[in-house]
N, C-alpha and C. Protein backbone atom coordinates (compact mmCIF):
# COMPACT_ATOMS: atom_id res chain seq x y z
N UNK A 1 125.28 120.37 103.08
CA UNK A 1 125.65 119.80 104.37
C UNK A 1 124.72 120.30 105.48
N UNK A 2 124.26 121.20 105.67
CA UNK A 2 123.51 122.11 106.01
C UNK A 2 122.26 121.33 106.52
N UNK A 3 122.07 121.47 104.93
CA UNK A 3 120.55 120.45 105.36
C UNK A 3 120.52 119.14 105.90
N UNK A 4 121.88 118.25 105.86
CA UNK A 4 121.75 117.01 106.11
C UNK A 4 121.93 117.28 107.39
N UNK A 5 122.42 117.87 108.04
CA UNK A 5 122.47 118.58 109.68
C UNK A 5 120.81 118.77 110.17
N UNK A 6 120.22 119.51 109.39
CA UNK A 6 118.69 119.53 109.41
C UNK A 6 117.88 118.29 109.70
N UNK A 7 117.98 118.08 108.82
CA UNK A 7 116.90 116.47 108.07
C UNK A 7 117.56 115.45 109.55
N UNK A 8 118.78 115.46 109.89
CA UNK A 8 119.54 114.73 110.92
C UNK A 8 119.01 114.67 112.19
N UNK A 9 118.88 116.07 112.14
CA UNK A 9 118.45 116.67 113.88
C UNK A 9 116.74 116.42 114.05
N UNK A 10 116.10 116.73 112.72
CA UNK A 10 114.66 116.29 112.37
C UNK A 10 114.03 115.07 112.90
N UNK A 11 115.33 114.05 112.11
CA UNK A 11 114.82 112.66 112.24
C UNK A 11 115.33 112.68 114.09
N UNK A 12 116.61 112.90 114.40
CA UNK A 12 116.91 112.28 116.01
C UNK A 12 115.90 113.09 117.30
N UNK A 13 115.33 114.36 116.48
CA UNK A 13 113.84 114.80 117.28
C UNK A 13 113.20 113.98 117.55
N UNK A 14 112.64 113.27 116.23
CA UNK A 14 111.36 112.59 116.28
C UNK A 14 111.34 111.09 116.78
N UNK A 15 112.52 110.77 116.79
CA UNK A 15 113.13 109.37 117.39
C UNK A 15 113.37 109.15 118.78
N UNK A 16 114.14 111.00 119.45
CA UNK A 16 114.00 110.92 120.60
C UNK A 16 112.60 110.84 121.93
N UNK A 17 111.81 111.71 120.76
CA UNK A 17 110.38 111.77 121.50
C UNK A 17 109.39 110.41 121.07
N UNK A 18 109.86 110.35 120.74
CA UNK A 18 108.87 108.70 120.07
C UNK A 18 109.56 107.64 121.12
N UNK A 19 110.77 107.10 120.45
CA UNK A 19 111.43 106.03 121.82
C UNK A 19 111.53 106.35 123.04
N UNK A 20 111.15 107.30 123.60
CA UNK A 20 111.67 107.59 125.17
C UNK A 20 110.04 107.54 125.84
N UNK A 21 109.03 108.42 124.45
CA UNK A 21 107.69 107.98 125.49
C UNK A 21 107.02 106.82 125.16
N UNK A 22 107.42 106.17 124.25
CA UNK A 22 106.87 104.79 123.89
C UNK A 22 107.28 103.32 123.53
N UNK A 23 109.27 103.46 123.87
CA UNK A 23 109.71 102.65 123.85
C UNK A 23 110.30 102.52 122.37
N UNK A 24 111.14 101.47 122.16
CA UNK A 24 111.99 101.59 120.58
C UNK A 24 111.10 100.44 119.74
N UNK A 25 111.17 99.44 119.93
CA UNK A 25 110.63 98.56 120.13
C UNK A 25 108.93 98.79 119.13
N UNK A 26 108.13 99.89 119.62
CA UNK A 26 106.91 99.99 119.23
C UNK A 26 106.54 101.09 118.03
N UNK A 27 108.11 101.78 118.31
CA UNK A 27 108.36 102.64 117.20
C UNK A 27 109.02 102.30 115.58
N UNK A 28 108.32 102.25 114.92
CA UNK A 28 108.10 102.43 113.36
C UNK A 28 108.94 102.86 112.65
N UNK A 29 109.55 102.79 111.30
CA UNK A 29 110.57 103.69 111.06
C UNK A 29 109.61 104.94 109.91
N UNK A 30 107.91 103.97 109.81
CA UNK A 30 106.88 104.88 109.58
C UNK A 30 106.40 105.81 110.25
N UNK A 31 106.58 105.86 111.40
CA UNK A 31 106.53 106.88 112.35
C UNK A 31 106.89 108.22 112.69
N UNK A 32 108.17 107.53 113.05
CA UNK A 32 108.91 108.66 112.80
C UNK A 32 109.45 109.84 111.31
N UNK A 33 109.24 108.84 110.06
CA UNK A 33 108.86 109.50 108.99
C UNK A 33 107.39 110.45 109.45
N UNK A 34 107.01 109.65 109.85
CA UNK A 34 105.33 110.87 109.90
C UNK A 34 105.61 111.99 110.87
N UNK A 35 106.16 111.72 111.91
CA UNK A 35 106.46 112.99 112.75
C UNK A 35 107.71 113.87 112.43
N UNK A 36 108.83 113.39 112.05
CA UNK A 36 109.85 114.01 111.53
C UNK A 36 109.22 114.64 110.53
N UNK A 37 108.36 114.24 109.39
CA UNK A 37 108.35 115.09 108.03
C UNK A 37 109.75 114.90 107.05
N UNK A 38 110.10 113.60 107.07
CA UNK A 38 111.27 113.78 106.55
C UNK A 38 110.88 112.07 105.71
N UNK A 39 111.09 111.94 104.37
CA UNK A 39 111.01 110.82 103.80
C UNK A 39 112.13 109.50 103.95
N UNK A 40 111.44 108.72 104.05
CA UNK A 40 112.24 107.58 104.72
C UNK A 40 113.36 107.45 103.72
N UNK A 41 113.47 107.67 102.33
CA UNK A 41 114.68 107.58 101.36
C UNK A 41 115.86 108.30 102.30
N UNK A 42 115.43 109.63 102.80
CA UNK A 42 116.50 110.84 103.34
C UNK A 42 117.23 110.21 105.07
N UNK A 43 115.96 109.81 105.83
CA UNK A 43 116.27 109.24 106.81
C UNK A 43 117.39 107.84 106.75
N UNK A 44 117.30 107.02 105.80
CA UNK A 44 118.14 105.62 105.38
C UNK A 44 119.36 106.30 105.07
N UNK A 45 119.29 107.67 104.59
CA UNK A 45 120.98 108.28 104.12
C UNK A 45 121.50 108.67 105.39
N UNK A 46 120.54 109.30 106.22
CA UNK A 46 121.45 109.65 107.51
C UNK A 46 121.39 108.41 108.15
N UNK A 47 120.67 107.48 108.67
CA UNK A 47 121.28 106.73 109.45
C UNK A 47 120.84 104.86 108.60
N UNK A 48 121.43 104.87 108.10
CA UNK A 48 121.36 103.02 107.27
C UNK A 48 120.32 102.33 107.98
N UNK A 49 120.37 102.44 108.90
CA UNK A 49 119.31 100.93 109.71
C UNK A 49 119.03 102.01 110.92
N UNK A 50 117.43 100.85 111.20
CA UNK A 50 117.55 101.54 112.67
C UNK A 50 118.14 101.70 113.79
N UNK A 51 118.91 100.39 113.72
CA UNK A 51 119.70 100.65 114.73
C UNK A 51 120.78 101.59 115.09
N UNK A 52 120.86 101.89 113.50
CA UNK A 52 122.36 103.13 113.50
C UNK A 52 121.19 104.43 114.35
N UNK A 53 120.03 104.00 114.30
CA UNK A 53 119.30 105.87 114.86
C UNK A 53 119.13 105.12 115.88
N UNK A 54 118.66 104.21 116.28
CA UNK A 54 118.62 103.84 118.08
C UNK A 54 119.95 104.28 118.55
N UNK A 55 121.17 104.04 118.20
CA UNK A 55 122.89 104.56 119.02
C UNK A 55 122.97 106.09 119.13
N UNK A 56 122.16 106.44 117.42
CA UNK A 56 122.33 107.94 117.49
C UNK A 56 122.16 108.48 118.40
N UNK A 57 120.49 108.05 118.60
CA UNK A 57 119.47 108.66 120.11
C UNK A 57 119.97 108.28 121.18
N UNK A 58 120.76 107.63 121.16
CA UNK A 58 121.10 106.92 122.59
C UNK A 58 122.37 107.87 122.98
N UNK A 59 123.17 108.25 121.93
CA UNK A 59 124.53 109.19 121.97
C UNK A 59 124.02 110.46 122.04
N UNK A 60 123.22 111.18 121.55
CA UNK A 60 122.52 112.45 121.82
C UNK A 60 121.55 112.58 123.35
N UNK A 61 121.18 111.35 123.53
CA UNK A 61 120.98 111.58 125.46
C UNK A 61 121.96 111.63 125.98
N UNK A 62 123.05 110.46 126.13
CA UNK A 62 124.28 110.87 126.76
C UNK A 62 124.64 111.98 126.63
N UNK A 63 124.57 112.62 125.92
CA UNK A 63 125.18 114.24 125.61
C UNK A 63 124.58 115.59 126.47
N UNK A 64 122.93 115.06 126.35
CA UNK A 64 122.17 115.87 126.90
C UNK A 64 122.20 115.57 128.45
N UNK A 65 122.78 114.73 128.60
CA UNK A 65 122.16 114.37 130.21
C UNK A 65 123.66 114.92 130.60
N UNK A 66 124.48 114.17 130.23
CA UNK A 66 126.04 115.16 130.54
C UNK A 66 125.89 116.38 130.78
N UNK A 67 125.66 116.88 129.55
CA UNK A 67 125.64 118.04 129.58
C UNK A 67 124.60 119.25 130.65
N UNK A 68 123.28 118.66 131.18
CA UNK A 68 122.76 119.00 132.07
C UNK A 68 123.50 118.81 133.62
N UNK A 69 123.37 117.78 133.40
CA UNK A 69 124.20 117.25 134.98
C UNK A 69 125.18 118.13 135.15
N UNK A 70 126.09 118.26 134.39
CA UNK A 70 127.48 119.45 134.51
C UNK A 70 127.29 120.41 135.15
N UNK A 71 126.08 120.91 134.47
CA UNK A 71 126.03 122.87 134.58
C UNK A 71 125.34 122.52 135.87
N UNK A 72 124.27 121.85 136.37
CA UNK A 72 124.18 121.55 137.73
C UNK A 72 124.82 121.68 138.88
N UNK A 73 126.14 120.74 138.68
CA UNK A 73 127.19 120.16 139.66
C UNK A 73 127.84 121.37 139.88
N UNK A 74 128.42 122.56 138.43
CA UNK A 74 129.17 122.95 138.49
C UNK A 74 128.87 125.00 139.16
N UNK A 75 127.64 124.64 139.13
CA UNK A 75 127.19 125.49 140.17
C UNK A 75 126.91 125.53 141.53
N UNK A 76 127.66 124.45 142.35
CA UNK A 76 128.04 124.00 143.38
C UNK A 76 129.55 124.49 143.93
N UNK A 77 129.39 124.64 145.23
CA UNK A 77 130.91 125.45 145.69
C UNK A 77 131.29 123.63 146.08
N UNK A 78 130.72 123.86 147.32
CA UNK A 78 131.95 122.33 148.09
C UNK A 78 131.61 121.23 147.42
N UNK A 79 132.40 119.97 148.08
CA UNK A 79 132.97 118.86 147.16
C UNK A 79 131.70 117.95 147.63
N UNK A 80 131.36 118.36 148.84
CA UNK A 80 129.80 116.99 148.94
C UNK A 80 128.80 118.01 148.57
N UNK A 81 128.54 118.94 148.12
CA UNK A 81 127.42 119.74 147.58
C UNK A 81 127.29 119.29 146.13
N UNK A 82 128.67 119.74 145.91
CA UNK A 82 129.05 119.03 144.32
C UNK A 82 128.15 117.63 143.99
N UNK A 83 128.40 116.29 144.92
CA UNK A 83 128.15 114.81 145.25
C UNK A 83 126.29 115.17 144.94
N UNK A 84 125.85 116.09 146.19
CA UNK A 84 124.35 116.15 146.24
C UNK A 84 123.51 116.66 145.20
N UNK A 85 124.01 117.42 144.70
CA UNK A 85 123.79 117.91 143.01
C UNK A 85 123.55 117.01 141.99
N UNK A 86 124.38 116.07 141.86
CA UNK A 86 123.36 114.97 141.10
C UNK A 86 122.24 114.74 141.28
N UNK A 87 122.27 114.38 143.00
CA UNK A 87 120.23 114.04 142.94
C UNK A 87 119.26 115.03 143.18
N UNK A 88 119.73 116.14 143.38
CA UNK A 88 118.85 117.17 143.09
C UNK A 88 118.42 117.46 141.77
N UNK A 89 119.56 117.01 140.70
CA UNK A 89 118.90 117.12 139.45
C UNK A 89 118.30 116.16 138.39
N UNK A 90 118.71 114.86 139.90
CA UNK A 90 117.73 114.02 139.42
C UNK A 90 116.18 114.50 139.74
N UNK A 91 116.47 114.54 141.03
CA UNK A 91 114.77 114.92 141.05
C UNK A 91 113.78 115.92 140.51
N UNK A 92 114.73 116.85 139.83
CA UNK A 92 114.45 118.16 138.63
C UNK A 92 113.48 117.06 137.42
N UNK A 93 114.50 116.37 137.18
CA UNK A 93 114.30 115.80 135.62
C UNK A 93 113.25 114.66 136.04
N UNK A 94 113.23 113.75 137.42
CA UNK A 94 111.99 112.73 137.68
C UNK A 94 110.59 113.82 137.75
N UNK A 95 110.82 114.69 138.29
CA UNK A 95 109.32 115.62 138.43
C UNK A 95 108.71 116.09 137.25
N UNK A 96 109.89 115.58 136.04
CA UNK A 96 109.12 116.20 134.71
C UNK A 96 108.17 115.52 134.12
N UNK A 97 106.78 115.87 133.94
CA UNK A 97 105.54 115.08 133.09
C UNK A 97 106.53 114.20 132.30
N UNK A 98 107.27 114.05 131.35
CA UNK A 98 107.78 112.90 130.02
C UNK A 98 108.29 112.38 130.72
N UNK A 99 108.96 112.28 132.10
CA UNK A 99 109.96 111.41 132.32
C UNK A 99 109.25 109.93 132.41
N UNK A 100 110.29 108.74 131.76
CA UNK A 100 109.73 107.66 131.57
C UNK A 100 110.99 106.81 132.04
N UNK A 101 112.08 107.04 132.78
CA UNK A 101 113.12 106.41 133.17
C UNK A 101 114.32 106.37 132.42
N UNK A 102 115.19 105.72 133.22
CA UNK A 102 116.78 105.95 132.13
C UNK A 102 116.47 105.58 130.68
N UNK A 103 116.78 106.26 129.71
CA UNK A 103 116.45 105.93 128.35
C UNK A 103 117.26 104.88 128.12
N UNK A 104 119.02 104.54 129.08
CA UNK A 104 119.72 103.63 128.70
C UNK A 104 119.36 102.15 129.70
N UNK A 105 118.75 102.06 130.04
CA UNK A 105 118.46 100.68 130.67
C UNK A 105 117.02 100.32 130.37
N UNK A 106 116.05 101.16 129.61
CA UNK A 106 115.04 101.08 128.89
C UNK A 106 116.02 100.48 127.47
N UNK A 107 116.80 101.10 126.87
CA UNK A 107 116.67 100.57 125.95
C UNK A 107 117.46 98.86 125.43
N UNK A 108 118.16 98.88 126.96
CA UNK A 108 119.30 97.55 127.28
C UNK A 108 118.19 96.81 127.52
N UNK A 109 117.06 96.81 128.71
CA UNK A 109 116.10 96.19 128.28
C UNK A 109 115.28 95.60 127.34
N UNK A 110 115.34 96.27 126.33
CA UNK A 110 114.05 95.96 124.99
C UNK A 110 115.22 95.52 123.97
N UNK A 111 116.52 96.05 123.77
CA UNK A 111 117.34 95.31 122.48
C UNK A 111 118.52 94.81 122.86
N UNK A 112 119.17 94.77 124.27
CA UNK A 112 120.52 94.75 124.62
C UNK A 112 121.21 93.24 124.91
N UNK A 113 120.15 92.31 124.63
CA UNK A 113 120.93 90.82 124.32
C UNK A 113 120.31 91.25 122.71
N UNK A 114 119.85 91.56 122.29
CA UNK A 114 119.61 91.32 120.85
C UNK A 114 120.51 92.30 119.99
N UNK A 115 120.70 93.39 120.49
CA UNK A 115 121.91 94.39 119.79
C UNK A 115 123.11 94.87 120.40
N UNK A 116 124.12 94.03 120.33
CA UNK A 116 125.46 94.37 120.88
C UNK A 116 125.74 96.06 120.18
N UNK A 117 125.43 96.49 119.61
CA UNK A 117 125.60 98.08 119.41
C UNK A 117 124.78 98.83 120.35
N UNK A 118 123.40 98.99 120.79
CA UNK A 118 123.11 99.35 121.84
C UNK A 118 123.45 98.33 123.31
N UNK A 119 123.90 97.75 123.14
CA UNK A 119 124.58 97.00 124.36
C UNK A 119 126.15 97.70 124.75
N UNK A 120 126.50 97.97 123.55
CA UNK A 120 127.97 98.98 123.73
C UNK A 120 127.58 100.63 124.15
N UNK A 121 126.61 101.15 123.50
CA UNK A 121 125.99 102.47 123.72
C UNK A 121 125.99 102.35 125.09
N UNK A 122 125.37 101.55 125.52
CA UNK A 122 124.83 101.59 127.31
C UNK A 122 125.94 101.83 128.21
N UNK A 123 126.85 100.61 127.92
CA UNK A 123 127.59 100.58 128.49
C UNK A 123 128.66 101.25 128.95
N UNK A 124 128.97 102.59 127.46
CA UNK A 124 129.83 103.42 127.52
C UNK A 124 129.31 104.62 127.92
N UNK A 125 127.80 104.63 127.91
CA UNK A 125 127.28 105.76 128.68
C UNK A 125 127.44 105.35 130.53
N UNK A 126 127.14 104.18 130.87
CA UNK A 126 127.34 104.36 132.10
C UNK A 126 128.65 104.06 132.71
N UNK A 127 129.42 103.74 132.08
CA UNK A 127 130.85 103.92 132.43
C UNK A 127 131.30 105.42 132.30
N UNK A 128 130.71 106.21 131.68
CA UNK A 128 131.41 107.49 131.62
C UNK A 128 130.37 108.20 132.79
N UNK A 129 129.47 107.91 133.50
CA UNK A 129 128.55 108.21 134.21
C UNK A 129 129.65 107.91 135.74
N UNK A 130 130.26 106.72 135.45
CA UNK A 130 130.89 106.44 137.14
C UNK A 130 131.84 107.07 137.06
N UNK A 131 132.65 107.30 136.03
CA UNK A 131 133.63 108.45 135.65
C UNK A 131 133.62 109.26 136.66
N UNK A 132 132.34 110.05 136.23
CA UNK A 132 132.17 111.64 136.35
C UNK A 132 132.04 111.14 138.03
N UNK A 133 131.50 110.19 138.89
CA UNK A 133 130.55 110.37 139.92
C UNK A 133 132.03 109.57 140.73
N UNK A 134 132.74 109.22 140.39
CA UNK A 134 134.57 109.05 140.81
C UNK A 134 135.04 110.48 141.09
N UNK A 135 134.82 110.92 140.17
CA UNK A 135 135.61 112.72 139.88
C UNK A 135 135.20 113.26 141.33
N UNK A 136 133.87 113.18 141.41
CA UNK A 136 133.39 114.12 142.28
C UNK A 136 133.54 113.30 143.84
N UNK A 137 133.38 112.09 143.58
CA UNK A 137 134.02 111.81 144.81
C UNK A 137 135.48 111.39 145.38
N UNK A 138 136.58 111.15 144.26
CA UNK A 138 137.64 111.79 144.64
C UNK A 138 137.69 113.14 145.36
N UNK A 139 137.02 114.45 144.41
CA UNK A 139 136.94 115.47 144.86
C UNK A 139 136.16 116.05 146.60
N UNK A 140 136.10 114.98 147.12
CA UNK A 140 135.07 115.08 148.25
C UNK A 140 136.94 114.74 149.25
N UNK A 141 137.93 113.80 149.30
CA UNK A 141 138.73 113.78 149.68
C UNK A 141 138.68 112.31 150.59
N UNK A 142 137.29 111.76 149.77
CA UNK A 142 136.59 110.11 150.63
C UNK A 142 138.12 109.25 150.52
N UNK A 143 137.98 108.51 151.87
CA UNK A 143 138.90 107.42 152.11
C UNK A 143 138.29 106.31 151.27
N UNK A 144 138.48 105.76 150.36
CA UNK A 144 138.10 104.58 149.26
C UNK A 144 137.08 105.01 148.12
N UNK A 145 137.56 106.40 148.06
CA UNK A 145 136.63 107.05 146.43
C UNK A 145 136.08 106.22 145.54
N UNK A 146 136.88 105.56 145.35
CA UNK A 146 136.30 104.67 144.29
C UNK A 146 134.91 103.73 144.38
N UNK A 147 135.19 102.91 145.92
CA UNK A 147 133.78 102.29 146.37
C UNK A 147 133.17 103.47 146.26
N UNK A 148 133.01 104.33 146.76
CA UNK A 148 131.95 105.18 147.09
C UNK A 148 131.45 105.83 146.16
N UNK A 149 132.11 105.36 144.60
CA UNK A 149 131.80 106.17 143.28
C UNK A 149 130.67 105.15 142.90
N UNK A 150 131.00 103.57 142.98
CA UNK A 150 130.05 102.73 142.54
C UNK A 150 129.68 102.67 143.61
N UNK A 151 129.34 103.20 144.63
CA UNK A 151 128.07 103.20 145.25
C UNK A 151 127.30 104.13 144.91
N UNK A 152 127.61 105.46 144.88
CA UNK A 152 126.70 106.89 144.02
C UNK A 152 126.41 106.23 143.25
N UNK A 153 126.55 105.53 141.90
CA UNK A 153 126.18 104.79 140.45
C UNK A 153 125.01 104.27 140.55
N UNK A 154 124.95 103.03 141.80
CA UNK A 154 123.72 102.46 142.16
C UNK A 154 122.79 103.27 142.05
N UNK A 155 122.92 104.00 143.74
CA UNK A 155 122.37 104.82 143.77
C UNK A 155 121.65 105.55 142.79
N UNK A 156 122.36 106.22 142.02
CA UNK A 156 121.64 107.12 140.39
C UNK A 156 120.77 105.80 139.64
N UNK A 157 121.32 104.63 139.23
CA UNK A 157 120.69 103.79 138.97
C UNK A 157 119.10 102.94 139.44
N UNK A 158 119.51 103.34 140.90
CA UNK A 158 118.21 102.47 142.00
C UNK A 158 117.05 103.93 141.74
N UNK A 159 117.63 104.91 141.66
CA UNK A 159 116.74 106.28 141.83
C UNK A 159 115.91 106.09 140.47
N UNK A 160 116.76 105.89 139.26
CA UNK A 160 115.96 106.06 138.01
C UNK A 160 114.83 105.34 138.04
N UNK A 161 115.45 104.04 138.27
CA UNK A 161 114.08 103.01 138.25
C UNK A 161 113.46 103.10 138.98
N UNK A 162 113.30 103.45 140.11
CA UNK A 162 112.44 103.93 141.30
C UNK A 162 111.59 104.60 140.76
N UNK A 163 111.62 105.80 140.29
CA UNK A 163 111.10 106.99 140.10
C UNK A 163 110.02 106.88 138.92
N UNK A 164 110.75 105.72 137.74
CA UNK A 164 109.77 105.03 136.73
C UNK A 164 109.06 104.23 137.05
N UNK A 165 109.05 103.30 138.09
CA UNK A 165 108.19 102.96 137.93
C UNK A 165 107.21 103.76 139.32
N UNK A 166 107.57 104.06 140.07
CA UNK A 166 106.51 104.79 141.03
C UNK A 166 105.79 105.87 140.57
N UNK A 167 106.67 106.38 139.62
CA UNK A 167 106.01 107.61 139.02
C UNK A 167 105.99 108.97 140.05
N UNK A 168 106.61 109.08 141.03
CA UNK A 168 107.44 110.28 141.54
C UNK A 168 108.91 110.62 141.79
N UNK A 169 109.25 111.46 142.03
CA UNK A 169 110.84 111.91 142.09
C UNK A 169 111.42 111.69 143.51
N UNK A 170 110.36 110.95 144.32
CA UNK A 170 110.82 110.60 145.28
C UNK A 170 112.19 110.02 145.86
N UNK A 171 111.96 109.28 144.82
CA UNK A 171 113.30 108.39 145.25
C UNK A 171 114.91 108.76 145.20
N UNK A 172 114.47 110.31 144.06
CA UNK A 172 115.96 110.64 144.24
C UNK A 172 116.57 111.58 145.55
N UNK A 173 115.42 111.91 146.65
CA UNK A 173 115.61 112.35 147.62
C UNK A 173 116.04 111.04 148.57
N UNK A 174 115.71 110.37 148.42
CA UNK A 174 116.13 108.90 149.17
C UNK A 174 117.47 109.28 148.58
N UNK A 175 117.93 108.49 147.85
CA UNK A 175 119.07 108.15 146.99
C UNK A 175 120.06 109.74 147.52
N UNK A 176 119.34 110.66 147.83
CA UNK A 176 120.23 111.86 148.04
C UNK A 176 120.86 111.64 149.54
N UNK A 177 119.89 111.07 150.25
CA UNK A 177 119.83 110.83 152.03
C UNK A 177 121.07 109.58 152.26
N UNK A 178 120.91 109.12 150.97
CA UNK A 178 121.75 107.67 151.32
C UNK A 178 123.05 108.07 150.62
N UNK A 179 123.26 108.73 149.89
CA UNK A 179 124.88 109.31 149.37
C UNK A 179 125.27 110.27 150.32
N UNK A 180 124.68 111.28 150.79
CA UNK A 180 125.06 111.78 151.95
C UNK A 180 125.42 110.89 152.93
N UNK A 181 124.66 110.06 153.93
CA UNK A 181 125.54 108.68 154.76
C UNK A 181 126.67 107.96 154.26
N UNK A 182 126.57 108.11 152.95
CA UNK A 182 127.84 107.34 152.40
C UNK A 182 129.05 108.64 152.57
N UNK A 183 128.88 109.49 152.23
CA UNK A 183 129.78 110.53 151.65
C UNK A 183 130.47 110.59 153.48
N UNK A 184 129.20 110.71 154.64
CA UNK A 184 129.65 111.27 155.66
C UNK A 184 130.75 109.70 156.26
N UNK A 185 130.49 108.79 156.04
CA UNK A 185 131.11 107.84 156.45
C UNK A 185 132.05 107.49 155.74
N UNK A 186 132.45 108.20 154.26
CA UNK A 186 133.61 107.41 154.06
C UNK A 186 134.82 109.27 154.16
N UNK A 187 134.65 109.94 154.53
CA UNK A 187 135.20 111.47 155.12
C UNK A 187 136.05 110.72 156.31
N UNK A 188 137.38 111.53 155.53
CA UNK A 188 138.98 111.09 155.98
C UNK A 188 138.66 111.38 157.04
C-alpha cells in the first residue's frame, strides 16, 4: 500500500508540474510517465483514465491552496485583516516565477464543456472557495455578508486572471484596495 501511495504521489507530482506549466491538454500520458519514472501499466492502476488524474490534480490543488490560504488568514487577529489576507497571499503566490493562473479556470477552460468531471471539480472547488470568503465575511459583522462574499469571489477571480495574463501580482493589490471599499461600505 505503501508504495501505491508512492507511485500515486509520483505520478500527481509529475501531472501537477506538467499541467499547471503547460496546460492539460498538451500533456501526454507519455510524459508524465517520463517525468514521474513510473510505467504507464502502474500509473492506469492508480488512476484508469486521464481524466481520473486531471480531478486528482485538480483535488490536490484545492487542498493545497486551502490549505495555504488558511494558515495565512489564520494568522490574522481582526475580522477585515482576516478579509485582506487573502490578497496578500494572493500576491505571495502571483509573484511566484511558476505561477501560470487559477489551475481551476485553466483547466474549465481547456476540458470543462468537454468533461463534466472536471466541470464538477471546478465547481466544487469554487464553491467551497465562497464558503470560506462568506466565513470571513460574516466574521467581519458586514450588513449583507453574503453579497459581499460574492463580491470578494470576483474579486479573487478578476485578480487570478489579471495577474496571468499581465504577468505581475499586481492586481491582487488592486483586488485588495477594492475589498477593503467593499468591506468599509458594507460595516454595520
Amino acid at each position: 500500500m505503501d508504495n501505491e501511495v508512492t507511485i500515486e504521489s509520483r505520478v500527481l507530482d509529475a501531472a501537477d508540474a506538467l499541467f499547471y506549466a503547460h496546460g492539460i491538454q498538451s500533456v501526454g500520458m507519455d510524459r508524465i510517465r517520463d517525468v514521474s519514472g513510473v510505467p504507464l501499466k502502474q500509473i492506469y492502476r492508480c488512476f484508469p483514465s486521464k481524466g481520473a488524474l486531471i480531478e486528482a490534480y485538480l483535488r490536490r490543488r484545492d487542498e493545497w491552496a486551502r490549505t495555504e490560504l488558511e494558515k495565512r488568514v489564520a494568522a490574522q487577529v481582526g475580522s477585515t485583516e482576516r478579509v485582506l489576507a487573502v490578497f496578500d497571499w494572493l500576491y505571495d503566490w502571483f509573484d511566484d516565477p511558476g505561477f501560470r493562473g487559477c489551475a481551476f479556470l485553466n483547466a474549465y477552460g481547456e476540458l470543462g464543456a468537454k468533461s463534466p468531471g472536471v466541470a464538477r471539480v471546478v465547481r466544487e472547488h469554487k464553491a467551497v472557495v465562497r464558503g470560506y470568503l462568506g466565513r470571513l465575511a460574516d466574521e467581519t459583522g458586514a450588513s449583507g455578508a453574503d453579497r459581499l462574499a460574492d463580491q470578494l469571489a470576483v474579486l479573487v477571480d478578476g485578480a487570478m486572471s489579471a495577474a496571468a495574463v499581465t504577468g505581475t501580482p499586481a492586481p491582487a493589490r488592486q483586488a485588495r484596495a477594492a475589498a477593503e471599499t467593499l468591506i468599509g461600505a458594507a460595516a454595520p
